[in-house]
Protein backbone atom coordinates (compact mmCIF):
# COMPACT_ATOMS: atom_id res chain seq x y z
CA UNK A 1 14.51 -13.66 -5.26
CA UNK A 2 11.25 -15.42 -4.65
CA UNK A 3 10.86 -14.57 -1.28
CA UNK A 4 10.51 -11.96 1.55
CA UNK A 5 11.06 -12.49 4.86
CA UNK A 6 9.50 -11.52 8.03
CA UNK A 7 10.55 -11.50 11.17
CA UNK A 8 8.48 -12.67 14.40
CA UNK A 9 8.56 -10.06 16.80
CA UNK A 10 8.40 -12.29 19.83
CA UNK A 11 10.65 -14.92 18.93
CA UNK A 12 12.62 -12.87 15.94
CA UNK A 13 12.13 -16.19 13.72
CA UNK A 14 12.56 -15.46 10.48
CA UNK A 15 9.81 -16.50 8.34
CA UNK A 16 9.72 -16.56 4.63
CA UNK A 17 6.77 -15.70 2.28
CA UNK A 18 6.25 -16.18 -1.43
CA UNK A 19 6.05 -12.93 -3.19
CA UNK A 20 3.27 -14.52 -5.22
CA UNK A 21 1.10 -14.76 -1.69
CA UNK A 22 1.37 -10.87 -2.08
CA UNK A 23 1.16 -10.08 -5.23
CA UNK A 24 0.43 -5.91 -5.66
CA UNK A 25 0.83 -5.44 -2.33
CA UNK A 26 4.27 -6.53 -2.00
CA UNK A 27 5.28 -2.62 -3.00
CA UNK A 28 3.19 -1.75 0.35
CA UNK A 29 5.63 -3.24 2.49
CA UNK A 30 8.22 -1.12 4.70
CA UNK A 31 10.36 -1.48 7.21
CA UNK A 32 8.90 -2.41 10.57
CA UNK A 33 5.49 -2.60 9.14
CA UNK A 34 3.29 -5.21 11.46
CA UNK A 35 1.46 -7.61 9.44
CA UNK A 36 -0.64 -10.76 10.13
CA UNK A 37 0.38 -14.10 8.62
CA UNK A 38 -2.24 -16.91 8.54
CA UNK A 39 -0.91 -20.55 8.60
CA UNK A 40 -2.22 -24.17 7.53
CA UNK A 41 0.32 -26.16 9.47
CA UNK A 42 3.39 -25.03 8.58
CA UNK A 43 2.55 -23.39 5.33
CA UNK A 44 1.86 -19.68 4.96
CA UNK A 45 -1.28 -19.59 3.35
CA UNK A 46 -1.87 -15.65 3.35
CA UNK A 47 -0.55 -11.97 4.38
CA UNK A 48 -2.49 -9.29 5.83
CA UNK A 49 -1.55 -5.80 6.03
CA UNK A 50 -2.81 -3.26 8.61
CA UNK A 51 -6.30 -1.73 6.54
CA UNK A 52 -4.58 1.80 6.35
CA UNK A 53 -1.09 3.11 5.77
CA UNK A 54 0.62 5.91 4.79
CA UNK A 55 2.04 6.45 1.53
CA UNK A 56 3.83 9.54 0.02
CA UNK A 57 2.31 10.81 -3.33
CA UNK A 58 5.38 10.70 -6.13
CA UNK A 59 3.87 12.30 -8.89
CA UNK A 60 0.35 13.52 -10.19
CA UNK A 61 -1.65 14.98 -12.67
CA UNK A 62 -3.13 18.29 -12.96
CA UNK A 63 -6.42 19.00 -12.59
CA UNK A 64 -8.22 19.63 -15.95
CA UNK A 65 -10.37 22.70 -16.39
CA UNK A 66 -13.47 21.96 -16.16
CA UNK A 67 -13.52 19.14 -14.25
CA UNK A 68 -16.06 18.98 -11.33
CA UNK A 69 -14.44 18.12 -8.23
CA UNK A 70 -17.21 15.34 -6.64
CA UNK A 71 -17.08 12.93 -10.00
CA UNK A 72 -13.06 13.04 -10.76
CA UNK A 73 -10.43 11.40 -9.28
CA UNK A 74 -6.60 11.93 -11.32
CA UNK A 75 -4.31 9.05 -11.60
CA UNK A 76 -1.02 9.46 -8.97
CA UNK A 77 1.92 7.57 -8.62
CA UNK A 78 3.07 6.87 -5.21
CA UNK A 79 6.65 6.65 -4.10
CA UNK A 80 6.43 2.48 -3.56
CA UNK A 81 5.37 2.75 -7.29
CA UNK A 82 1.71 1.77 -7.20
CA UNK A 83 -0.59 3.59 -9.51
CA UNK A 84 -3.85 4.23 -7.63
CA UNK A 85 -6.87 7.41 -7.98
CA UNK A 86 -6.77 10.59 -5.91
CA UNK A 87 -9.09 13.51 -5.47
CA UNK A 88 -8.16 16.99 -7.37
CA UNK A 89 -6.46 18.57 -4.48
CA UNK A 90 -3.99 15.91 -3.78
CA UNK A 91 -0.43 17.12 -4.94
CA UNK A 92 3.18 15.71 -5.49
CA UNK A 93 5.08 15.21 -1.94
CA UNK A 94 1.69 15.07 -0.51
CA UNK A 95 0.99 11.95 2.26
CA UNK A 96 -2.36 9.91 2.18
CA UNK A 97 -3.85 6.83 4.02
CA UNK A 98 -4.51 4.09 1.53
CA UNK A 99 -6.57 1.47 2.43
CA UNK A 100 -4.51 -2.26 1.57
CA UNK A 101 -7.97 -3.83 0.74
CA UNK A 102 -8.66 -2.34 -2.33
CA UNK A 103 -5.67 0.00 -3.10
CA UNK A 104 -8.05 2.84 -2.74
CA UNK A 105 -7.29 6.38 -1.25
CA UNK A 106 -8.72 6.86 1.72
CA UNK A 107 -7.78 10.47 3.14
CA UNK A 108 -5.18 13.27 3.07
CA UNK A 109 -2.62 13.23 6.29
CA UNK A 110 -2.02 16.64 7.48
């Protein structure tokens, strides 16, 4: 499958999307997530996702000894299978914001 589909809210068109237009960010999409799609005519020409979501940590390293808190983030794997860089004190089962810009960690969700 090439595709993904979205549907219009207002008119519940279905509209479908290259994976290719999405590349890494394709493993950010969920269910009901709202996203913006730009068009040249008829042609999808690009997908934007709302700047911050919320993602469930999967797994993570633990912290070396040793290791000053500022200067190191740990590699974490999150449950939609991106591999992205989290401060120390995030743990397994933990929920963050990442921002869909730069696949970066943004903050812990309480």
């Amino acid at each position: 499958e090439n595709s993904c589909f979205f549907m219009d809210p207002e008119s519940f068109e279905q509209i479908s999307i290259k994976k290719d237009l999405l590349g890494d960010k394709i493993q950010l999409l969920t269910e009901n997530l709202s996203v913006t799609i730009s068009f040249l005519e008829e042609n999808p020409l690009s997908v934007d996702l709302p700047t911050n979501i919320e993602c469930e940590i999967e797994s993570t390293e633990g912290v070396v000894k040793g290791q000053t808190a500022a200067s190191s983030y740990k590699p974490a794997k999150l449950k939609n299978g991106l591999d992205i860089m989290v401060p120390p004190f995030i743990e397994e089962g933990n929920k963050i914001i990442l921002d869909t810009r730069n696949l970066e960690y943004v903050k812990k969700v309480n």
